[in-house]
C-alpha atoms as a PDB file:
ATOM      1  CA  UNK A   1     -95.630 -38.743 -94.080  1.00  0.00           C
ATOM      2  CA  UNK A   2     -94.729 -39.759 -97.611  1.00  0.00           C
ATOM      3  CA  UNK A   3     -96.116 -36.889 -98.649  1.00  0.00           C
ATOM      4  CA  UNK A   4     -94.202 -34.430 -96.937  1.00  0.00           C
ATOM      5  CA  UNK A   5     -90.575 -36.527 -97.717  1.00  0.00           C
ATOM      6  CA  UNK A   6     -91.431 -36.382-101.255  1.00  0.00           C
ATOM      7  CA  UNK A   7     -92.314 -32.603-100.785  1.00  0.00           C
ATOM      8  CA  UNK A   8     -89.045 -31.761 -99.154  1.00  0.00           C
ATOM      9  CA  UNK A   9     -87.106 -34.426-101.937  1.00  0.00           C
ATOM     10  CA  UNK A  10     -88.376 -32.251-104.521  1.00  0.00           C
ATOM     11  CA  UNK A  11     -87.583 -28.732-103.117  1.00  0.00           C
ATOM     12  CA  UNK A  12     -83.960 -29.939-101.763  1.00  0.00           C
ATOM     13  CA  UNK A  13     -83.617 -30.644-105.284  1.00  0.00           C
ATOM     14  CA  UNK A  14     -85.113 -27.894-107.299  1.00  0.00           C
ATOM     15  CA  UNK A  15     -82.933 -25.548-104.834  1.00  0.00           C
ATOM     16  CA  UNK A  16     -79.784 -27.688-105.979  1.00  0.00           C
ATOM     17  CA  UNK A  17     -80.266 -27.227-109.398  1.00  0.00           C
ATOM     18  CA  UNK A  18     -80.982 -23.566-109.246  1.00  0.00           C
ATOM     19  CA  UNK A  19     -77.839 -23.345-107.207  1.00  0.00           C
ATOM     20  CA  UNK A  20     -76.398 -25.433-109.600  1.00  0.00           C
ATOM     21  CA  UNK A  21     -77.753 -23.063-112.596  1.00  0.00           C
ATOM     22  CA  UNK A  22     -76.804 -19.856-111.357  1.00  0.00           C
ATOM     23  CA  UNK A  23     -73.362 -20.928-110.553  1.00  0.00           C
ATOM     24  CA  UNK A  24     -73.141 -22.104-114.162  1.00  0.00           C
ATOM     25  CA  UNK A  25     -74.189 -18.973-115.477  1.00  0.00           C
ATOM     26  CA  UNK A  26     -71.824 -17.226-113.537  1.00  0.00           C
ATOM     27  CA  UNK A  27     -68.912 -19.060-114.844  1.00  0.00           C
ATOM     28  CA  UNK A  28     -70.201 -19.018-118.379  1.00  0.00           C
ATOM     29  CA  UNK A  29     -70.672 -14.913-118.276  1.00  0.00           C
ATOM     30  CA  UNK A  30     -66.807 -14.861-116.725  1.00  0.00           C
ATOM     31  CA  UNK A  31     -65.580 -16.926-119.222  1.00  0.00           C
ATOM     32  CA  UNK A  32     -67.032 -14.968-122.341  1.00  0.00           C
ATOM     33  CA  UNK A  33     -65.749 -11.384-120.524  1.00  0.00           C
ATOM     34  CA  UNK A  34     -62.310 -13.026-120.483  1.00  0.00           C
ATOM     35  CA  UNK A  35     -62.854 -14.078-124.100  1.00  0.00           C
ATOM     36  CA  UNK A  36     -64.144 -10.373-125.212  1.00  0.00           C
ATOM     37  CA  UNK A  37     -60.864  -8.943-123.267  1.00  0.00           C
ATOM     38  CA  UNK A  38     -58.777  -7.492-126.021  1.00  0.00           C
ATOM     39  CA  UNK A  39     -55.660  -9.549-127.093  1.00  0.00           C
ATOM     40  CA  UNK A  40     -52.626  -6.983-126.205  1.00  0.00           C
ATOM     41  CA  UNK A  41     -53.186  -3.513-123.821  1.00  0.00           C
ATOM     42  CA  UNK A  42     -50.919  -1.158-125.889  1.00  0.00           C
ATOM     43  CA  UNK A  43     -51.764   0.035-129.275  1.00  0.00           C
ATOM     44  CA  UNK A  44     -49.241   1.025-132.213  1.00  0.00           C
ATOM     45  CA  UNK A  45     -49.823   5.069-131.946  1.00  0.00           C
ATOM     46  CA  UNK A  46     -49.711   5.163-135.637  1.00  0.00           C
ATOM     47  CA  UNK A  47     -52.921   3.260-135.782  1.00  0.00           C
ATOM     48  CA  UNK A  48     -54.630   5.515-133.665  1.00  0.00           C
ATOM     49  CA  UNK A  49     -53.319   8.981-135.537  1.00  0.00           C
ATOM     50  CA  UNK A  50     -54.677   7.438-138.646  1.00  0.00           C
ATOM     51  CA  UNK A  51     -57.848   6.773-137.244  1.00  0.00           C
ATOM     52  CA  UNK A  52     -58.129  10.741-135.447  1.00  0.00           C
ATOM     53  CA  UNK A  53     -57.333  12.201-139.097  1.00  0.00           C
ATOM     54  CA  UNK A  54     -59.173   9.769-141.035  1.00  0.00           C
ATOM     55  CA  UNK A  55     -61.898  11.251-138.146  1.00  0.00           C
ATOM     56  CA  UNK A  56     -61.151  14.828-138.866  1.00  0.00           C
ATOM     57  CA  UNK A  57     -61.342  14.342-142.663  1.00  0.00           C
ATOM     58  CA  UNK A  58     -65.127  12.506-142.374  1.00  0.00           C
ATOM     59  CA  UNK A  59     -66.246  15.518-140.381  1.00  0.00           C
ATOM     60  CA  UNK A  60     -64.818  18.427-142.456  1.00  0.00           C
ATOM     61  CA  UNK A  61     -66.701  16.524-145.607  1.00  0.00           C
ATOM     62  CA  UNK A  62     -69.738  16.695-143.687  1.00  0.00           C
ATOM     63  CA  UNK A  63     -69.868  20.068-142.782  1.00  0.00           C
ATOM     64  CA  UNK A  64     -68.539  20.973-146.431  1.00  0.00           C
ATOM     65  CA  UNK A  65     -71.563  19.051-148.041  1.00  0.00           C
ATOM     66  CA  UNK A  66     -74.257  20.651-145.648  1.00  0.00           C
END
């Protein structure tokens, strides 16, 4: 009979801390997608222009030096 208390002691426990685990994990992986989220949605436009000719230039040089 001690035998099978200890048995289920062990496996209420192990399925605790896997509980316990996965619902750390969770919050963990949550917390670093919130952290990877950029800081501000909208982008200056002039930015982005720059980076579509600076684009365009890269890709003309490469076809030039082929």
């Amino acid at each position: 009979m001690n035998a099978m208390a200890q048995l289920a002691i062990l496996t209420l426990t192990t399925i605790f801390a896997a509980a316990a685990a996965l619902g750390m994990t969770w919050l963990f992986l949550r917390g670093a997608f919130h952290l990877m989220q950029p800081a501000s949605a909208s982008r200056p436009h002039s930015v982005r222009s720059e980076l579509v000719q600076g684009t365009r230039a890269s890709a003309s040089q490469f076809v030039l030096h082929r």
